[in-house]
Structures are given as C-alpha cells and as structure tokens.
Protein backbone atom coordinates (compact mmCIF):
# COMPACT_ATOMS: atom_id res chain seq x y z
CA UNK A 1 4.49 -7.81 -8.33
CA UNK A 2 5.68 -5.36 -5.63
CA UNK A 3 6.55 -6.54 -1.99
CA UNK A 4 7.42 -4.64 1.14
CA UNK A 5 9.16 -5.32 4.43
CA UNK A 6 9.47 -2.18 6.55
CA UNK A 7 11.95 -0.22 4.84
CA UNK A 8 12.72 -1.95 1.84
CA UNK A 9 10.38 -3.39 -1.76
CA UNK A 10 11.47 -5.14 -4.40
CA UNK A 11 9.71 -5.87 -8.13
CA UNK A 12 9.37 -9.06 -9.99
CA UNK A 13 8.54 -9.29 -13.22
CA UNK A 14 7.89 -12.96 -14.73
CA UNK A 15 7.66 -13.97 -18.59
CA UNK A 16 6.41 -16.81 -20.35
CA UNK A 17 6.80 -17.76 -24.03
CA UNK A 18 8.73 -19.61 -26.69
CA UNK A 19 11.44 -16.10 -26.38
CA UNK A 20 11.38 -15.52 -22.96
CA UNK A 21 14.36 -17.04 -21.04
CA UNK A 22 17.39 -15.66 -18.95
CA UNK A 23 17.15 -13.55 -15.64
CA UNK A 24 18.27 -10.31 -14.68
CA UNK A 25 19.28 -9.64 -10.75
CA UNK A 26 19.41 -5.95 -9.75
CA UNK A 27 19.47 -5.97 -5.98
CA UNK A 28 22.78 -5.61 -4.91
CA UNK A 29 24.07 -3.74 -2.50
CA UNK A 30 22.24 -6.04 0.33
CA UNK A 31 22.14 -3.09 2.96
CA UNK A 32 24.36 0.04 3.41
CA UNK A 33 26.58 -1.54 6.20
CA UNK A 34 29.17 -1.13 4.60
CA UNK A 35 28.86 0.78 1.81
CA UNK A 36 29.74 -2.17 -0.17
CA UNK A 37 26.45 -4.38 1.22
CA UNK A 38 26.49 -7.28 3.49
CA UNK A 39 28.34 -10.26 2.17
CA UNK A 40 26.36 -12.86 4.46
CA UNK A 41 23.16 -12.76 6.22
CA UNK A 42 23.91 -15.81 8.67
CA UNK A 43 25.26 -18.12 6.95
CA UNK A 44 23.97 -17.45 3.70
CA UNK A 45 26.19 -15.64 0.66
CA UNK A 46 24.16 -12.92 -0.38
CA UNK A 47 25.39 -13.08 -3.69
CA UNK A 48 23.92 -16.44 -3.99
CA UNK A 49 20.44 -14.95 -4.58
CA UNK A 50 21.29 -13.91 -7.96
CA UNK A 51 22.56 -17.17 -9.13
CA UNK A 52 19.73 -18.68 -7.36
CA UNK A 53 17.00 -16.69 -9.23
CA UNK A 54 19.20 -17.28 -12.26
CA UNK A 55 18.97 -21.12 -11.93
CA UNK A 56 14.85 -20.81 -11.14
CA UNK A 57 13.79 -18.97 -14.11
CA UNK A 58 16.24 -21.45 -16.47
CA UNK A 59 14.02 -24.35 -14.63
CA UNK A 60 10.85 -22.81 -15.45
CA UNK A 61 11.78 -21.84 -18.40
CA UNK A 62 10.49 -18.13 -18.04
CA UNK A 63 12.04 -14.37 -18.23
CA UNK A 64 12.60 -12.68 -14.54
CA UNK A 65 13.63 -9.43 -13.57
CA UNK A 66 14.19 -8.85 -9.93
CA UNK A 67 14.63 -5.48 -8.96
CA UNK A 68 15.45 -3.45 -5.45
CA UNK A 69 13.34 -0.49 -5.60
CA UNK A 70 14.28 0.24 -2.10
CA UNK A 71 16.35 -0.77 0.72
CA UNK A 72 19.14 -0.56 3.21
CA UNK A 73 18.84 -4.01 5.13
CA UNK A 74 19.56 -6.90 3.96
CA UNK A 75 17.88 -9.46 5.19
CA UNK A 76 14.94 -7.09 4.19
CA UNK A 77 15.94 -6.80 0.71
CA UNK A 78 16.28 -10.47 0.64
CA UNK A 79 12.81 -11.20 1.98
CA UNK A 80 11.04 -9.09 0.28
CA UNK A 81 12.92 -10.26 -2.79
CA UNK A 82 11.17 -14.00 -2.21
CA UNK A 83 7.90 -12.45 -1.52
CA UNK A 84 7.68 -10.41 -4.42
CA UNK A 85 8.44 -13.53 -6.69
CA UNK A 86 6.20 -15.78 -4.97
CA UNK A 87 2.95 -13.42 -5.37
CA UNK A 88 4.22 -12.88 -9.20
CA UNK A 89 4.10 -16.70 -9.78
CA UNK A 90 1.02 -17.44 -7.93
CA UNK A 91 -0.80 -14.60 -10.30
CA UNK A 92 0.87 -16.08 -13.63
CA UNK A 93 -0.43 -19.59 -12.54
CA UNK A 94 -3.43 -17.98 -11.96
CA UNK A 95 -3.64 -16.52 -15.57
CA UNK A 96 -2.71 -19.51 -16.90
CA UNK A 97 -5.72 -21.82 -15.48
CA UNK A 98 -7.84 -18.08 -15.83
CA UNK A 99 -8.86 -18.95 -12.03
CA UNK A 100 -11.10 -16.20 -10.51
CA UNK A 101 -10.93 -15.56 -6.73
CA UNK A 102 -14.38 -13.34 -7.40
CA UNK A 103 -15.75 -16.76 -8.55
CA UNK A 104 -14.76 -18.74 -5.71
CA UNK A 105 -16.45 -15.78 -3.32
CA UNK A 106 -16.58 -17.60 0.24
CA UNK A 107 -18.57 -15.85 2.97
CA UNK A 108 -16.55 -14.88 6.25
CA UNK A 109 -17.66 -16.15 9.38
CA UNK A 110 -18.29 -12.26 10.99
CA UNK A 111 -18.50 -8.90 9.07
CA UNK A 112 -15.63 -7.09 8.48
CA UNK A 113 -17.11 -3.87 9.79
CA UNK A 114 -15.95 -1.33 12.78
CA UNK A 115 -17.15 1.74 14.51
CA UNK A 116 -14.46 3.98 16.34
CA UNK A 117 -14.95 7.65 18.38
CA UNK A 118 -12.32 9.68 19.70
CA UNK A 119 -12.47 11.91 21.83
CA UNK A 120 -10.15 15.02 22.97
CA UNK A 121 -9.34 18.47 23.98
CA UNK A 122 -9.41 19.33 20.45
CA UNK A 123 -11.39 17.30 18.61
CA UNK A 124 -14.58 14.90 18.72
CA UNK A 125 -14.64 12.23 15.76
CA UNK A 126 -17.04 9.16 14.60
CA UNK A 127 -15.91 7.00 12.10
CA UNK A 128 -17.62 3.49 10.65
CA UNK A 129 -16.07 1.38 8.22
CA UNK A 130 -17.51 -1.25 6.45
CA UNK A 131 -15.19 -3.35 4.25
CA UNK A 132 -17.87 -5.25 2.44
CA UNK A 133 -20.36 -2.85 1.80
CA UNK A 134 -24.28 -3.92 0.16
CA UNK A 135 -25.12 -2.65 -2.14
CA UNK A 136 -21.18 -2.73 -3.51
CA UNK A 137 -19.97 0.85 -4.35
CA UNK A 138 -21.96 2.21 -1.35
CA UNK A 139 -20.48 5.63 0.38
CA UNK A 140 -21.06 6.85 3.29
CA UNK A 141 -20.76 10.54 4.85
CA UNK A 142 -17.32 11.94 5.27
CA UNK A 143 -17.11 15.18 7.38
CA UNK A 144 -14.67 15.87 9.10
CA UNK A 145 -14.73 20.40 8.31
CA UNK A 146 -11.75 20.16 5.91
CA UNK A 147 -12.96 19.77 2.83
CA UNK A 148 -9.11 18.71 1.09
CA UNK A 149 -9.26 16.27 3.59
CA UNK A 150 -12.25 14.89 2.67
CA UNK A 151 -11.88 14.73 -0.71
CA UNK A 152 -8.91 12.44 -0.42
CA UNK A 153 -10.51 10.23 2.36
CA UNK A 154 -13.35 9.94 -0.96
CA UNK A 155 -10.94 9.09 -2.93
CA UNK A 156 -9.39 6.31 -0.90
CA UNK A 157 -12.87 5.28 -0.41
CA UNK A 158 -13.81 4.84 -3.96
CA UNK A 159 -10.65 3.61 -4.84
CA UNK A 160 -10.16 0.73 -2.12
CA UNK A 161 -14.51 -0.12 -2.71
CA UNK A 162 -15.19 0.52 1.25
CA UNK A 163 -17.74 2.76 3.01
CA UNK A 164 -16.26 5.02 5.17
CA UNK A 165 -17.82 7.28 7.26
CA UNK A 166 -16.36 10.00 9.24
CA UNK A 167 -17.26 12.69 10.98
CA UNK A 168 -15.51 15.77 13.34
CA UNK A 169 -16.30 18.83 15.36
CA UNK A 170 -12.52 20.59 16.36
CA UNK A 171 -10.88 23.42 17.26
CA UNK A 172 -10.69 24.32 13.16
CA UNK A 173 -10.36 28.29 14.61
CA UNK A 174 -6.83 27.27 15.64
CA UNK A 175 -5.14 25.21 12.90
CA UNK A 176 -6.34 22.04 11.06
CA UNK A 177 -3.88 19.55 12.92
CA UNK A 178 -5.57 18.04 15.40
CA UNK A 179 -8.91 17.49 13.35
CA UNK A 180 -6.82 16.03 10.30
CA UNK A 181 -3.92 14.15 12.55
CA UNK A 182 -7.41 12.69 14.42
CA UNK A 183 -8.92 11.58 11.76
CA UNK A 184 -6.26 9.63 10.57
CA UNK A 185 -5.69 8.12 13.49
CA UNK A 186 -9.52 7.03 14.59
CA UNK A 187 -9.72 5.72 10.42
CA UNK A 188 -6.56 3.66 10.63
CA UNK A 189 -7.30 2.28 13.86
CA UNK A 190 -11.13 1.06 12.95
CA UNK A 191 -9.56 -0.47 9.42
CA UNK A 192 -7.36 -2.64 11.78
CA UNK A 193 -10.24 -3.75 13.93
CA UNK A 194 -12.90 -4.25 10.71
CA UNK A 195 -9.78 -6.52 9.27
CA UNK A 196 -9.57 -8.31 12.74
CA UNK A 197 -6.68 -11.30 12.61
CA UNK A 198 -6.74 -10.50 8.83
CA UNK A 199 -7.19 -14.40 8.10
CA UNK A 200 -8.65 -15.16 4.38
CA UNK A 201 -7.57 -11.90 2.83
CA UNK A 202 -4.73 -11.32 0.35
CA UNK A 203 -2.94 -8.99 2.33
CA UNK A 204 -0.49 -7.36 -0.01
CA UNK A 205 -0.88 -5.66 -3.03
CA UNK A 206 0.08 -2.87 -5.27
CA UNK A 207 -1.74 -0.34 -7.45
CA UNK A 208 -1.04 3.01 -9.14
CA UNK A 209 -3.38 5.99 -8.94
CA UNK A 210 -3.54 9.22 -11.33
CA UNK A 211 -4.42 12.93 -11.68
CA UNK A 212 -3.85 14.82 -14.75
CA UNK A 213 0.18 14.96 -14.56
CA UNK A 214 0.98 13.32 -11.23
CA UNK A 215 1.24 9.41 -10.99
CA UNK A 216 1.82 7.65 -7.80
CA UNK A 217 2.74 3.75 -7.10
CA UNK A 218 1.53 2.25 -3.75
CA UNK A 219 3.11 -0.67 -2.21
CA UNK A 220 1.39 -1.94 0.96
CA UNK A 221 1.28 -5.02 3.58
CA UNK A 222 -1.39 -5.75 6.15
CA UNK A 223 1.51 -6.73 8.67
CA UNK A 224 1.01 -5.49 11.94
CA UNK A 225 4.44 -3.70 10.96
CA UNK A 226 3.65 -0.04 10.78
CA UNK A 227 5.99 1.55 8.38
CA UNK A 228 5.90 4.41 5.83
CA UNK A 229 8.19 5.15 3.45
CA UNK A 230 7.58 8.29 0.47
CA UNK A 231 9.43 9.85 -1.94
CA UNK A 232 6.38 12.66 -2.89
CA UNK A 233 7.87 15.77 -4.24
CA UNK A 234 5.66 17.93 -2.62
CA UNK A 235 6.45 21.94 -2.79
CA UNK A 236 3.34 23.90 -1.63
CA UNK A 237 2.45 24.85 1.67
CA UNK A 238 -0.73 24.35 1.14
CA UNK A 239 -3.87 22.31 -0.94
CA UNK A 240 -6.85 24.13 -0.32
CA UNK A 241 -7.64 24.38 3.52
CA UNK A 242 -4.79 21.72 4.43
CA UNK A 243 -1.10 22.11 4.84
CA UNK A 244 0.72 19.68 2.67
CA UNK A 245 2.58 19.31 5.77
CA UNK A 246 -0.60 17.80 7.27
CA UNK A 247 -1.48 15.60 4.60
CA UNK A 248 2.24 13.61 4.93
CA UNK A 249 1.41 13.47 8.56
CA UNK A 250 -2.08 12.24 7.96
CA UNK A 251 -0.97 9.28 5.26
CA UNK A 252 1.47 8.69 8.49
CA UNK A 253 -0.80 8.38 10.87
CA UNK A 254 -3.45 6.11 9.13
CA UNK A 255 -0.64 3.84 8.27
CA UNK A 256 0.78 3.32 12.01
CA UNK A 257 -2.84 3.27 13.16
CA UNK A 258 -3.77 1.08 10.40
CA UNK A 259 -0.59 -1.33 11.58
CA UNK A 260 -0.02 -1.53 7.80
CA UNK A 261 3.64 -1.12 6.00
CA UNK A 262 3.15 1.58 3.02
CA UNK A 263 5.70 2.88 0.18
CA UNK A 264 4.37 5.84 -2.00
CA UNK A 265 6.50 6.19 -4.90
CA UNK A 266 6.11 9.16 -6.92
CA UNK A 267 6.12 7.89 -10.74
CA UNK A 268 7.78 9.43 -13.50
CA UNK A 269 5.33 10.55 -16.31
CA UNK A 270 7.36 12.14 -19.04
CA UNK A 271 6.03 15.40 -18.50
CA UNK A 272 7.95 17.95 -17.85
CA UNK A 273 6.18 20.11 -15.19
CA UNK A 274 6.19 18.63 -11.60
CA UNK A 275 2.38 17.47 -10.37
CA UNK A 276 0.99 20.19 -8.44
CA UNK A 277 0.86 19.34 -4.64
CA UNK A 278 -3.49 18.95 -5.23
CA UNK A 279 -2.85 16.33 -7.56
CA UNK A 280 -0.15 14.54 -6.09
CA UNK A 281 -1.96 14.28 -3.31
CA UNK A 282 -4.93 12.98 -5.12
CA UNK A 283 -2.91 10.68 -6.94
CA UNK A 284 -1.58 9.19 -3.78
CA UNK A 285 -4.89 8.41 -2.35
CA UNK A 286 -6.37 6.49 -4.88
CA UNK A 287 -3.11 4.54 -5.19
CA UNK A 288 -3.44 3.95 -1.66
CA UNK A 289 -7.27 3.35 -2.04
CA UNK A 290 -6.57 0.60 -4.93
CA UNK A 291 -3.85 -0.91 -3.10
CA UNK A 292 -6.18 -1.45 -0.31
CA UNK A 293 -8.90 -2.92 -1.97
CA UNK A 294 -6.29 -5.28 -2.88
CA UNK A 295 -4.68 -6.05 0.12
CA UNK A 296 -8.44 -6.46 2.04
CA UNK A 297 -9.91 -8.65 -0.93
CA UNK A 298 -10.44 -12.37 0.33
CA UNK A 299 -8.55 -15.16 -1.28
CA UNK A 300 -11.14 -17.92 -0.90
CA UNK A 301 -7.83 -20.46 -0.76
CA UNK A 302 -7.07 -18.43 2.25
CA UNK A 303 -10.04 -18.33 3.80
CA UNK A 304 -10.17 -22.07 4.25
C-alpha cells in the first residue's frame, strides 16, 4: 500500500508464509536538511524506524519492505511511512478472514451528491456529481467544447464509478485556458462538497491506470491538504485541442479544489519508446479515476 503526506509517499509491502521473514528499510535520508537527513525529529532517532520496522515484522512473523518513493521532510517521510504500513496490514487481515466491505454495504445518512456553477468573464460552467450513482455505472453529459478535455474527465468518470456532469460555454475563440482551468476548478470543488466531512469513507488509496505504452501510478488522500506532486514526462505541446500545458494545470486545479493530496508517478513499462503525451494523459486519468473510487468507497467500520 501507498501513502501520502503533502510532499512525500512511501510503499509497504507485507508477506506472509512459512519463507517469508526479515525486513528491508529503504527510507533514509529523512529530509534534505542537510544533505545527510535529519538525525531527530523531536526527540525521536530517526534511525530508529528501521530497527523498529525490523523488530515488527520478526513479531509477526511476516516479510516487509518499506520504501520512500518520495520525500524531503522528515517528519513526512516518517508519517507516511506508519500510514502506509497500517493500511497494508489492515488489507492482509482483511484477506485473511476474506472480509468484504461491499458485503457489509451501510447506507449514509444524506447522498453524497453536489451541484456547482461558475460563473465569469470567460466562462459559464454547470457541473453535478453524484458519487453513488443508480443504476451503478451511470454517466452523465460532459461538455465542456474541448473534446481532449472531455475525454479524460470520461475517463476519470468511468474509472472512479461516479456520474459527472459538466457543462461550459467560454471564450474557446481566444485560448482553451479559462474553459479547461474552470472546469477543473467548479469539478474539484463540487467533489469536496458531495464528500462533505468525508466520515465513513476510506479515504486513501492507490491505483494504476494504462494506455497502450504509458502506465501511470496514482497516490491520493482525501485530506483537506491540497497537494500535487508529478513526475509525467510530457513533451508535446499539444493533445488534440488542449495544450499539455493545460492539462498539468487542470490535474492541478481539481486537486487544490478537490482539497485532496495527489502523486502521479509515471511507471516504467519496459518499452522503449516514451508514451505519447495522448496516452499519458489518458493513463493518468484513469489512475486518478481508480484511485478515487477508492479513496470515496465507504468502509462500513467507518461509517459507524
């Protein structure tokens, strides 16, 4: 399991069986101040966390990796570090009693639903969300006069199991900013009212997303912490009508909107051509699609 907080994730990996045993620690240096990493956080020896996570997996008698992905705080490293191994554990104890949160389905007390216009110099945009959409699978319109753009707000749509629907007249005879940047915006900001105080759900979660050569890993946190962090390789100026430019800015803007903290992470695949910009862009969105529908699903032990 993947974890973020803000600027740093970390993975976990746990293993049970009669030859797993032994851990392996790879998240040194805690921070870049100095160069060298932080040697306490308070009064705690950073490079206690190893031996710590040494000593747990020898109790539990299991195999764990721990690994920085990404990272130049400590204490953030550290945190997410816990996080990450506390979500791993919690889904191997869930594989090992083969519990199903889709069985234990409990029904919120309000719909998780929102409705959001915006309204500009530039632009004039309606958007509905509804995170538990009947029938399941339902879509709804998404037109916003770029069609790039809505093909990846589809594909987050699909990929997350939402029904989004969004819709914009702007000044498209200029430049496709201010519809695209809009759109973003009015999206993220009805996702964080539909989630409301975000009580019951699972809130984090991780998911990769393909197309054809181009493989992307999203890590994301409902935290009220807006954050994103990409490495995309993007080298195009444009992806049909919209400026790759644009679509960073617009995975930007839904995040901060969306108050959620994001990491894209572009995946190696072993081929040896670079993802077009089209794809990596498609890739991105159902990764962040998927690690959405993760994050929003409720976790009837949550829920109360």
């Amino acid at each position: 399991f993947c974890a973020p907080l803000d600027e740093a994730f970390t993975e976990v990996q746990l293993g049970f069986g009669q030859d797993q045993g032994g851990a392996q620690v790879s998240l040194a240096p805690y921070g870049v101040y100095p160069k060298a990493g932080r040697k306490h956080i308070g009064s705690f020896r950073t490079a206690l966390t190893s031996d710590f996570f040494t000593h747990l997996s020898g109790a539990l008698g299991c195999r764990l990796v721990a690994r920085k992905v990404r990272g130049e705080n400590a204490h953030h490293i550290v945190e997410a570090t816990f996080k990450s191994f506390a979500r791993c554990l919690r889904k191997a104890m869930d594989d090992f009693c083969s519990f199903d949160a889709a069985a234990h389905s409990v029904v919120l007390e309000k719909p998780r639903s929102a409705q959001k216009k915006r309204a500009t110099k530039e632009t004039s945009i309606d958007v509905k969300l509804d995170l538990d959409p009947k029938p399941k699978g339902a879509q709804g319109n998404i037109s916003t006069g770029i069609a790039t753009l809505d093909a990846l707000f589809r594909d987050i749509e699909a990929a997350s199991g939402v029904c989004l629907q969004a819709m914009c007249s702007g000044d498209l005879w200029i430049d496709e900013h201010h519809s695209a940047e809009d759109v973003a915006i009015t999206v993220g900001k009805a996702l964080a009212e539909a989630l409301g105080d975000k009580g019951g759900v699972a809130r984090m979660g991780c998911a990769k997303g393909q197309c054809n050569n181009a493989e992307v890993l999203c890590v994301m946190d409902l935290s009220n912490r807006p954050c994103l962090c990409s490495d995309l390789r993007f080298d195009e100026e444009m992806v049909g009508d919209l400026s790759v430019e644009m679509i960073c800015h617009c995975f930007e803007s839904l995040v901060t909107s969306a108050l959620m903290t994001v990491h894209l992470v572009q995946e190696t695949t072993g081929s040896e051509k670079e993802p077009c910009a089209g794809d990596l862009a498609t890739a991105a969105a159902r990764a962040l699609g998927a690690a959405l529908g993760h994050c929003i699903a409720v976790d009837p032990r949550r829920a109360g």
